[in-house]
Protein backbone atom coordinates (compact mmCIF):
# COMPACT_ATOMS: atom_id res chain seq x y z
CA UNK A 1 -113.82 40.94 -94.22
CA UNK A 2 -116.30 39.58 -96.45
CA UNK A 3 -114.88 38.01 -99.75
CA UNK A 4 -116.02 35.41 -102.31
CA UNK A 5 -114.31 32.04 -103.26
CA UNK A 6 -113.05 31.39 -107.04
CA UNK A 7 -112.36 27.66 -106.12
CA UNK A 8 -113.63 25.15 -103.55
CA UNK A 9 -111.49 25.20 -100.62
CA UNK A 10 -112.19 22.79 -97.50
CA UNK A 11 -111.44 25.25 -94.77
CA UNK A 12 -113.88 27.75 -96.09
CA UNK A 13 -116.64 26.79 -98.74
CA UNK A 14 -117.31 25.69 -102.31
CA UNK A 15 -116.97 28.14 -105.25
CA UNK A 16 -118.75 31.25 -105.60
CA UNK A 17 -119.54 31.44 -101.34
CA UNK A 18 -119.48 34.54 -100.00
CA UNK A 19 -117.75 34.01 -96.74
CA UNK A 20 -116.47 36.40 -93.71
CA UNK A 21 -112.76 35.88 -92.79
CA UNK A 22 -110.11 37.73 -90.77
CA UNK A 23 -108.81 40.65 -92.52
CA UNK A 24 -104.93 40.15 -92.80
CA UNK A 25 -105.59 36.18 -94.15
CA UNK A 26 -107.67 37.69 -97.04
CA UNK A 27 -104.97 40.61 -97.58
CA UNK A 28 -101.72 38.43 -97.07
CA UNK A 29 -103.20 35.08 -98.58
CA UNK A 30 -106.13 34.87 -100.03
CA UNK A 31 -106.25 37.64 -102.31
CA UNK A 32 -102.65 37.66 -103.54
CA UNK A 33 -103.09 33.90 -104.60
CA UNK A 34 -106.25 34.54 -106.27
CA UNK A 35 -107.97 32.23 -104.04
CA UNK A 36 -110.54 34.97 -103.54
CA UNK A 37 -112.01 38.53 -104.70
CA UNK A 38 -113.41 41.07 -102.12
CA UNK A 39 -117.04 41.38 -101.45
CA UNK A 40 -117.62 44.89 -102.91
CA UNK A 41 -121.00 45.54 -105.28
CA UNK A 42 -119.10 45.25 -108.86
CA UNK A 43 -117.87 41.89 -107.87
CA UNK A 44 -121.49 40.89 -106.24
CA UNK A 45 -122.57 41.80 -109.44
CA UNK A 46 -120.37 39.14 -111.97
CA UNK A 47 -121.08 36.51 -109.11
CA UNK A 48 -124.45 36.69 -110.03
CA UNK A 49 -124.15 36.64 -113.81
CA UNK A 50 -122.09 33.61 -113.09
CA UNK A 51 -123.91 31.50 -110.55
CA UNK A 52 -125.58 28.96 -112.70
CA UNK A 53 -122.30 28.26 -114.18
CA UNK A 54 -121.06 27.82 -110.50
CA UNK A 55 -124.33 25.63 -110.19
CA UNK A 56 -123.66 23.19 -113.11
CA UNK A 57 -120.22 22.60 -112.00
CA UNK A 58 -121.18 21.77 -108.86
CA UNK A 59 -123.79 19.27 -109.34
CA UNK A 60 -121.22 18.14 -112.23
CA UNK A 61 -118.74 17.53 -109.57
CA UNK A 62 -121.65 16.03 -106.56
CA UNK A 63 -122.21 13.42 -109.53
CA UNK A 64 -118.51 12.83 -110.42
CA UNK A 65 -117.89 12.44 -106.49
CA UNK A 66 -120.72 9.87 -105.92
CA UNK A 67 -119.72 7.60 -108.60
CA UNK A 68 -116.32 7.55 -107.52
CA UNK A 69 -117.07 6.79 -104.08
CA UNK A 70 -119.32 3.73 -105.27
CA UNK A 71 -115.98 2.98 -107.44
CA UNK A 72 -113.86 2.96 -103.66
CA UNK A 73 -116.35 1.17 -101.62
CA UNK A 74 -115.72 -1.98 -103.96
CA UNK A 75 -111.88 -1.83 -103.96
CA UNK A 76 -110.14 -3.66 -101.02
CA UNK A 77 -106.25 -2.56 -101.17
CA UNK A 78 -104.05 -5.72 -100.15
CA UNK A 79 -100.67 -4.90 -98.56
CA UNK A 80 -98.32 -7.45 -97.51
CA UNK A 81 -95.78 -6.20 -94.90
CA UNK A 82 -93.14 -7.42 -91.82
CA UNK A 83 -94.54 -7.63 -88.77
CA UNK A 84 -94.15 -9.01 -85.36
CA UNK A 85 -94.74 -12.00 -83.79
CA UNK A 86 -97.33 -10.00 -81.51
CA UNK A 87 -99.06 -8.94 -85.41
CA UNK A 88 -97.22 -4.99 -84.86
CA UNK A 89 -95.88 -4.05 -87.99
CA UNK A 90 -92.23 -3.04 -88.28
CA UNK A 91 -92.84 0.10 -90.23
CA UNK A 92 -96.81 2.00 -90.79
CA UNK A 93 -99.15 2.26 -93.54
CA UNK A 94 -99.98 5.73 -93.91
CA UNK A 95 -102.24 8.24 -96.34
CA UNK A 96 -99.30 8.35 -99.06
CA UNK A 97 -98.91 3.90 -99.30
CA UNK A 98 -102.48 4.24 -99.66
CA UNK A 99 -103.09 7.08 -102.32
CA UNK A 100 -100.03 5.08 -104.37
CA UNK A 101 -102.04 1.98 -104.30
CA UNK A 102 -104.84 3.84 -105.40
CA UNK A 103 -103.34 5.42 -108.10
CA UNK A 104 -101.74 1.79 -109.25
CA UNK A 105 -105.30 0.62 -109.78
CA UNK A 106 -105.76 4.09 -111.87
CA UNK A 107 -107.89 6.16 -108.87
CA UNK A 108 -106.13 9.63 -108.73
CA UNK A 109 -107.17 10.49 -104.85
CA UNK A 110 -104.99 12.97 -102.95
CA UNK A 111 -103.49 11.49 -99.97
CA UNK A 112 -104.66 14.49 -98.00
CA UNK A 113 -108.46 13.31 -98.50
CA UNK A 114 -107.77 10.06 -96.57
CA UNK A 115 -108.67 10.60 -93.01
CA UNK A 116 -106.32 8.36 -91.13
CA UNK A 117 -106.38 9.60 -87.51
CA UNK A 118 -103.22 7.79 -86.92
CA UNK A 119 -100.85 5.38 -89.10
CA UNK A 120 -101.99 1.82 -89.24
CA UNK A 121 -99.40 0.08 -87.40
CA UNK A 122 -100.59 -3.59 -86.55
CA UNK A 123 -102.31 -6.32 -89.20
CA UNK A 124 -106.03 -6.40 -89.60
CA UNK A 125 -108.47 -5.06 -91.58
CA UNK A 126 -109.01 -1.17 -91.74
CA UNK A 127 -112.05 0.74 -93.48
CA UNK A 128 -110.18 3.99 -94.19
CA UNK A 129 -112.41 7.04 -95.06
CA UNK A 130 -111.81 9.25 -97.87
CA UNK A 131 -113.27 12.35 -98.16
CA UNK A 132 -114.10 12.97 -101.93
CA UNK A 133 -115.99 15.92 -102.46
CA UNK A 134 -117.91 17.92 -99.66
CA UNK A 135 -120.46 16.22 -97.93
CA UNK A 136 -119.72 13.13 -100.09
CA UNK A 137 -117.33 10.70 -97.87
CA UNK A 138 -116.76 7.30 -99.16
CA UNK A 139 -114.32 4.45 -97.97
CA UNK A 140 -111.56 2.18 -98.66
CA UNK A 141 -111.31 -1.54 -97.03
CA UNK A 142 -107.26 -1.35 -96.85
CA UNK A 143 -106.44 -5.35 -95.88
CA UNK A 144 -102.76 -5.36 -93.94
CA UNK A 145 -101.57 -8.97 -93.86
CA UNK A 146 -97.98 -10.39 -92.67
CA UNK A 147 -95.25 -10.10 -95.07
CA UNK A 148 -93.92 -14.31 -95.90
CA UNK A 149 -90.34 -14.92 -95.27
CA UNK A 150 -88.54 -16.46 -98.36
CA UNK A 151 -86.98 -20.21 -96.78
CA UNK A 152 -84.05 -21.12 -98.36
């Protein structure tokens, strides 16, 4: 079934994309959230009158998306945790310490845009990439260093 996107949506396409999907996701999902309207000639026809709307945004949001990734390649994100005497840490860093570390510095990023394969579970240095807008993917230098124990 052939229907066209109201918002960006990674799975499928950016605004305004006329895209071909199974029949029963459009009928049971898409459509009743408004994520979508069906393909048919009337709506063909406001797509069209609103396209360079759908244009400006888009480059709006390309431009937006570039400077913030410029903004993430110079942060480096310092954690201190416990580890190990082997350097394994005794807990994980994963996409949500990150995106609230982010968002301490004032960088709103959804922790579902960092692409962390696995939890970072030993110390080191990790470049950790976050996908910001599509086809724009920038990075984060996340720093994991061993927690020091207080000596009394």
């Amino acid at each position: 079934m052939e229907v066209i996107l109201r918002q960006d949506m990674d799975e499928l396409g950016l605004e305004g994309d006329i895209v071909n999907v199974a029949r029963g996701y459009a009928r049971n999902h898409l459509l009743p959230n408004g994520f979508v309207l069906e393909a048919n000639p009337q709506n063909l026809k406001v797509l069209e009158l609103q396209r360079k709307k759908i244009d400006v945004k888009r480059l709006k949001g390309r431009q937006d998306a570039e400077k913030l990734k410029k903004k993430l390649e110079e942060i480096v994100v310092n954690l201190s945790l416990k580890a190990g005497e082997e350097g394994k840490l005794y807990g994980s860093v994963t996409t949500i310490d990150i995106a609230s570390l982010l968002e301490a510095r004032g960088i709103g990023i959804d922790r579902r845009k960092i692409v962390l394969e696995k939890p970072i579970k030993a110390l080191g240095e990790y470049d950790v990439p976050v996908k910001i807008y599509p086809k724009v993917v920038g990075s984060v230098k996340v720093v994991v260093a061993a927690e020091e124990e207080k000596k009394e």
